[in-house]
C-alpha atoms as a PDB file:
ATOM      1  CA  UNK A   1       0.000   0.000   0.000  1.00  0.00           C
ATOM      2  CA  UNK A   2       1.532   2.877  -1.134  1.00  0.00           C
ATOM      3  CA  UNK A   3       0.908   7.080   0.548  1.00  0.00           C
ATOM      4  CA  UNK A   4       1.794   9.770  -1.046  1.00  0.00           C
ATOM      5  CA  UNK A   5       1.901  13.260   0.426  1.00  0.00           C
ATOM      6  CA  UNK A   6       1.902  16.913  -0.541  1.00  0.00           C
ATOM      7  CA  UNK A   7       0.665  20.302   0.278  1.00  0.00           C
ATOM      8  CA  UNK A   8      -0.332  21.602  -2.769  1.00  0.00           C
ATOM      9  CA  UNK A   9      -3.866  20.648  -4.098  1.00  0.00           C
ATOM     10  CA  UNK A  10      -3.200  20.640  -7.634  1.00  0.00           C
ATOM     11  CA  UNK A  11      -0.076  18.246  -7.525  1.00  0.00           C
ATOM     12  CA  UNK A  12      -2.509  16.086  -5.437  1.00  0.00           C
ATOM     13  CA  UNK A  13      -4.897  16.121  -7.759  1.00  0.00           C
ATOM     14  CA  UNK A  14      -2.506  15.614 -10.757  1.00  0.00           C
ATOM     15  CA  UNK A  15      -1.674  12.530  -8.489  1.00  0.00           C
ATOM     16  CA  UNK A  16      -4.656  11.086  -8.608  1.00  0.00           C
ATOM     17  CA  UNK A  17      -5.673  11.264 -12.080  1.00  0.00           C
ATOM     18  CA  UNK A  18      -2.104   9.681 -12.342  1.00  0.00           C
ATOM     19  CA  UNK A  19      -3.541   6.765  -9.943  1.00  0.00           C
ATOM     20  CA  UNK A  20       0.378   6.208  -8.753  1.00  0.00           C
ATOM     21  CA  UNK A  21      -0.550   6.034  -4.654  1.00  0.00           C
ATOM     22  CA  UNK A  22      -3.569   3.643  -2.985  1.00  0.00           C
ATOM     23  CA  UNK A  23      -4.016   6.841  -1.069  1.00  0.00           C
ATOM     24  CA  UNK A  24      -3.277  10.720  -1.030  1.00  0.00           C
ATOM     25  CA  UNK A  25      -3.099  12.715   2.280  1.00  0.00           C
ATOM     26  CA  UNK A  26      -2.674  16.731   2.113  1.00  0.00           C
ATOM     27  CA  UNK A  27      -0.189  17.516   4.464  1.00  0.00           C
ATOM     28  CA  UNK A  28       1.940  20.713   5.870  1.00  0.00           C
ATOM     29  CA  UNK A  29       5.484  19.083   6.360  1.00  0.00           C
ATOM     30  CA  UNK A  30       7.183  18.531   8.985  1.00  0.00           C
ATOM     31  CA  UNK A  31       3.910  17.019  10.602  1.00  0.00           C
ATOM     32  CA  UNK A  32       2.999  13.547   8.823  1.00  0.00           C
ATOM     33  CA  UNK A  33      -0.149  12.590   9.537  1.00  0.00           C
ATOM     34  CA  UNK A  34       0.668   9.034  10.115  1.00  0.00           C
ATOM     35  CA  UNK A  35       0.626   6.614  13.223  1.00  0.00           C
ATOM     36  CA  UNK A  36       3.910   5.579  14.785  1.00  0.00           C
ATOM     37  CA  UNK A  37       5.780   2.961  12.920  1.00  0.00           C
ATOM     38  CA  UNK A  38       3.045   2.234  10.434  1.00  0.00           C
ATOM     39  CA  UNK A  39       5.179   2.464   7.393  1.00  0.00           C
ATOM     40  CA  UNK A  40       7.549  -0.236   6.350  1.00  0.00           C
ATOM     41  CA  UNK A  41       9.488   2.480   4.345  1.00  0.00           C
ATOM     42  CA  UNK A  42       9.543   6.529   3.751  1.00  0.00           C
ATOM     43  CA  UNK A  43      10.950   7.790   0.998  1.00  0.00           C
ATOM     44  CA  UNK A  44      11.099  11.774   1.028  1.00  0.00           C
ATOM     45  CA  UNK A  45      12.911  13.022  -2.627  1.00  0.00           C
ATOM     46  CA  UNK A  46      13.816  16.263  -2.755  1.00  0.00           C
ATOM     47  CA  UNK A  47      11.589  17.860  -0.049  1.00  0.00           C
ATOM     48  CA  UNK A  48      14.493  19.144   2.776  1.00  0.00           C
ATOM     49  CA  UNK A  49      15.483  22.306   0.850  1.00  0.00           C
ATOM     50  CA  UNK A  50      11.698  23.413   0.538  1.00  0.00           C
ATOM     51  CA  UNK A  51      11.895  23.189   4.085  1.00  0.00           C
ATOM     52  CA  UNK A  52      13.607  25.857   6.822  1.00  0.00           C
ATOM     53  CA  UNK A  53      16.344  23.731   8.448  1.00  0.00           C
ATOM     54  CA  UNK A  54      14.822  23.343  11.722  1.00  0.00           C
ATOM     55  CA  UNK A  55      11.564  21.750   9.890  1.00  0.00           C
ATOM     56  CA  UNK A  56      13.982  19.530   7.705  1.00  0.00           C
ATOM     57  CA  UNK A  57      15.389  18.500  11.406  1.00  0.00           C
ATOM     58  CA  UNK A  58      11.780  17.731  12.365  1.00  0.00           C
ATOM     59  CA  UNK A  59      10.774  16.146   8.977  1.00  0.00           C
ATOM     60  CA  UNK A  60      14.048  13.550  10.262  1.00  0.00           C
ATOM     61  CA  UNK A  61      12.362  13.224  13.428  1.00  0.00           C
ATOM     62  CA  UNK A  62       8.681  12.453  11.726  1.00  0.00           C
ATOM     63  CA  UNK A  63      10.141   9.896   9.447  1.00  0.00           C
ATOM     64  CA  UNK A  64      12.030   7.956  12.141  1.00  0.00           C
ATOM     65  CA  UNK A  65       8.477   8.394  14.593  1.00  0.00           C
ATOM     66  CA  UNK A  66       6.779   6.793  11.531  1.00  0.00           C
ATOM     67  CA  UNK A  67       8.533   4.164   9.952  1.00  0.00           C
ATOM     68  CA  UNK A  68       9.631   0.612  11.136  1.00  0.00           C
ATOM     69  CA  UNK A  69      12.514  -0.364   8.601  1.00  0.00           C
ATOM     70  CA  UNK A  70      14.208   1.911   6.381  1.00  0.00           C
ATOM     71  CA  UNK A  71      13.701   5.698   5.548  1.00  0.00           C
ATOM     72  CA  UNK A  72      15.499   7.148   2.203  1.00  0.00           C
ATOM     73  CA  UNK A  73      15.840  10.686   1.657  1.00  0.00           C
ATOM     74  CA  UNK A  74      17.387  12.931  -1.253  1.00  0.00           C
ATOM     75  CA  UNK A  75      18.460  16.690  -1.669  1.00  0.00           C
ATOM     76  CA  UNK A  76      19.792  18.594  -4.445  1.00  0.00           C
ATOM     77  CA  UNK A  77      23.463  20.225  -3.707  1.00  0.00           C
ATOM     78  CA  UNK A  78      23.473  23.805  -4.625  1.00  0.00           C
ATOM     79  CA  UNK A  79      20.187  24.053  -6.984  1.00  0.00           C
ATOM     80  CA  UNK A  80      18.464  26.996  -6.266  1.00  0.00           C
ATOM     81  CA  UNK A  81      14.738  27.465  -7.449  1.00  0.00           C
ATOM     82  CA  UNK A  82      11.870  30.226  -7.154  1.00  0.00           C
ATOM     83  CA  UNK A  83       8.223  29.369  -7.310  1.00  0.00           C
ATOM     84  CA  UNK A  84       7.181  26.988  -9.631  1.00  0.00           C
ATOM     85  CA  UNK A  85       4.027  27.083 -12.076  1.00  0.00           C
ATOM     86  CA  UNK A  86       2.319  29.040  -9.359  1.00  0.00           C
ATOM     87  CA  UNK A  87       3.208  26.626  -6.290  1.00  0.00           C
ATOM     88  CA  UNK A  88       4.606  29.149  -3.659  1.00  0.00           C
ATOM     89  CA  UNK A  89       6.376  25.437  -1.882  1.00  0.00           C
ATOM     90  CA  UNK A  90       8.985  25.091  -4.909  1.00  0.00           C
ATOM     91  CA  UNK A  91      10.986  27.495  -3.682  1.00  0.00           C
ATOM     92  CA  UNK A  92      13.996  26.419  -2.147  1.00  0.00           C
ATOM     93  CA  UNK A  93      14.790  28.217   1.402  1.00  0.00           C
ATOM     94  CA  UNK A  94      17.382  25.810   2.591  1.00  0.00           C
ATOM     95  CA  UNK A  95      20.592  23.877   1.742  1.00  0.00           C
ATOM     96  CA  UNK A  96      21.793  20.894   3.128  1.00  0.00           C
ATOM     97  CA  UNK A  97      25.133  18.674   3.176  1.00  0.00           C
ATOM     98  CA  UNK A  98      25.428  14.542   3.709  1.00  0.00           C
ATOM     99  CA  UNK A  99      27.652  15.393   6.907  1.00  0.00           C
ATOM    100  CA  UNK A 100      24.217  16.870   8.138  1.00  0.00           C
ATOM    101  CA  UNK A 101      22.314  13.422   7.669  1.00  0.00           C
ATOM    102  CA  UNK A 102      25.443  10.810   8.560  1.00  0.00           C
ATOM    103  CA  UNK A 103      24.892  12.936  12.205  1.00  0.00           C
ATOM    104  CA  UNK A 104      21.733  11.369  11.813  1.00  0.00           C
ATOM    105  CA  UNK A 105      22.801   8.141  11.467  1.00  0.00           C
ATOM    106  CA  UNK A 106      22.130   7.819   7.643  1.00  0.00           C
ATOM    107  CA  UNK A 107      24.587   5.891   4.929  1.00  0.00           C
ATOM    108  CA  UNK A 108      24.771   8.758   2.404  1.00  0.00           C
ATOM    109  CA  UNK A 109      25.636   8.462  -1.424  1.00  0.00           C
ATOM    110  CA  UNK A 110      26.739  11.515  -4.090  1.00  0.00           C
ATOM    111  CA  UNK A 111      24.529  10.658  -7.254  1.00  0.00           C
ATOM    112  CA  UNK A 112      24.652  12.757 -10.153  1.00  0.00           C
ATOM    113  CA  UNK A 113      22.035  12.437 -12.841  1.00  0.00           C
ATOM    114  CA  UNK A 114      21.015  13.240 -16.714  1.00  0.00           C
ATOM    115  CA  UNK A 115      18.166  14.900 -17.082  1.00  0.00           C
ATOM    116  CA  UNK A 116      16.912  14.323 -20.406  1.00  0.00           C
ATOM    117  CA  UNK A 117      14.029  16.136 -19.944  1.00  0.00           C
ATOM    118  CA  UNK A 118      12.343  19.053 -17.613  1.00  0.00           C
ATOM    119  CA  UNK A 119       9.346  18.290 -16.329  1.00  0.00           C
ATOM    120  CA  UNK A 120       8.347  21.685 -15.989  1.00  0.00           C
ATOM    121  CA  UNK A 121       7.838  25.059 -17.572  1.00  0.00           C
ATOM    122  CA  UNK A 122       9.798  28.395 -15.820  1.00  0.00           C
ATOM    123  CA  UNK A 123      12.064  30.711 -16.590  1.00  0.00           C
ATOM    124  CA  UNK A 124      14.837  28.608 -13.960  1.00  0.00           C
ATOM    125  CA  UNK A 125      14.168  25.960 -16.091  1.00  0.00           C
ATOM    126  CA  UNK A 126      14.827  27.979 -19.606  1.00  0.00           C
ATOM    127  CA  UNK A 127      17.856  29.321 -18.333  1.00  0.00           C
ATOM    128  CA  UNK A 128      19.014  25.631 -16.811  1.00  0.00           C
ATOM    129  CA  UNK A 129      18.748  24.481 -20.525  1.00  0.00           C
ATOM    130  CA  UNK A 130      20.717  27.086 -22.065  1.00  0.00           C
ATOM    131  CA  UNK A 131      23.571  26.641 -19.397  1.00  0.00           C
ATOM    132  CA  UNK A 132      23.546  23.181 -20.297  1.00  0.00           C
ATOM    133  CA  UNK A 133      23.299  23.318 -24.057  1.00  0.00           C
ATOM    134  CA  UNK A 134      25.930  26.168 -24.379  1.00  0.00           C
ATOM    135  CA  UNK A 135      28.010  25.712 -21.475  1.00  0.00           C
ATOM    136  CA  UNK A 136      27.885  21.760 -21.341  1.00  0.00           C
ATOM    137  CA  UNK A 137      26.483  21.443 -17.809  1.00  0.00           C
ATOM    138  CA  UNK A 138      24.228  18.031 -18.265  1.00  0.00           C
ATOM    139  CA  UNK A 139      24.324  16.650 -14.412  1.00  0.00           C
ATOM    140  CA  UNK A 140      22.766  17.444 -11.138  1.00  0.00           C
ATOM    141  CA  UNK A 141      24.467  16.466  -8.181  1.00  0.00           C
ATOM    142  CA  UNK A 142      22.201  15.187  -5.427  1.00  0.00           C
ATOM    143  CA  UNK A 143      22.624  13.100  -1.952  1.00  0.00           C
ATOM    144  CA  UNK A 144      20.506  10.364  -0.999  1.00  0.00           C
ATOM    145  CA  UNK A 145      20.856   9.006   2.481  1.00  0.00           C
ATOM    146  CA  UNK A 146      19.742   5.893   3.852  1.00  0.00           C
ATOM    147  CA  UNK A 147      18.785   4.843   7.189  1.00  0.00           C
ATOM    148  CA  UNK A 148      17.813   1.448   8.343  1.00  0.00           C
ATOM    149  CA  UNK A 149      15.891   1.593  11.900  1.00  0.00           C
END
């Protein structure tokens, strides 16, 4: 059974019509609406550096309350972004570092990655293509920690 949460109406909606999740919750992160250790596994990709760093440090907290076996989170390294086709929670207010989640306790892995294609339409994103089409910059760097409880 698989949750998927977000603040923003119309990505939950999107969501749904995408039928991806058993079930959708509407949530204001840090707090998860979920019971203590009723989740096998939380996976939280790329939602720290829409956070203030003391609610990333409780969003750590929430996950470990929630989850009996293995939390994985990501973060972008150095990627700043502005709002987002209207969605005031793109922007990112925070930047984080692996030492930060290895304090944690978490295993934590460099990855970089290809995007082939942007999922969405901005000016950030425009100008993110021309750097990498006439400067050559095709990866993202990212960390994604691991934590087995």
């Amino acid at each position: 059974y698989i949750v998927g949460l977000d603040i923003w109406g119309p990505y939950l909606g999107k969501l749904r019509r995408m039928k991806i999740y058993d079930g959708l919750v509407r949530a204001k992160i840090p707090h998860i609406p979920i019971r203590d250790k009723s989740v096998d596994i939380s996976l939280a990709c790329e939602i720290l550096e829409h956070l203030p760093k003391h609610d990333g440090y409780k969003l750590l907290s929430e996950l470990e309350r929630i989850t009996r076996k293995t939390i994985i989170v990501s973060f972008p390294l150095n990627l700043p972004q502005k709002e987002v086709g209207g969605n005031p929670f793109e922007r990112h207010v925070s930047q984080w570092l692996s030492e930060e989640l290895i304090r944690y306790g978490y295993e934590t892995k460099r990855v970089r990655t290809h995007p082939r294609v942007l999922l969405y339409a901005s000016v950030h994103a425009m100008i993110d293509r021309v750097k990498r089409t006439f400067f050559r910059i095709w990866t993202r760097r990212f960390i994604v920690g691991k934590k087995e409880l």
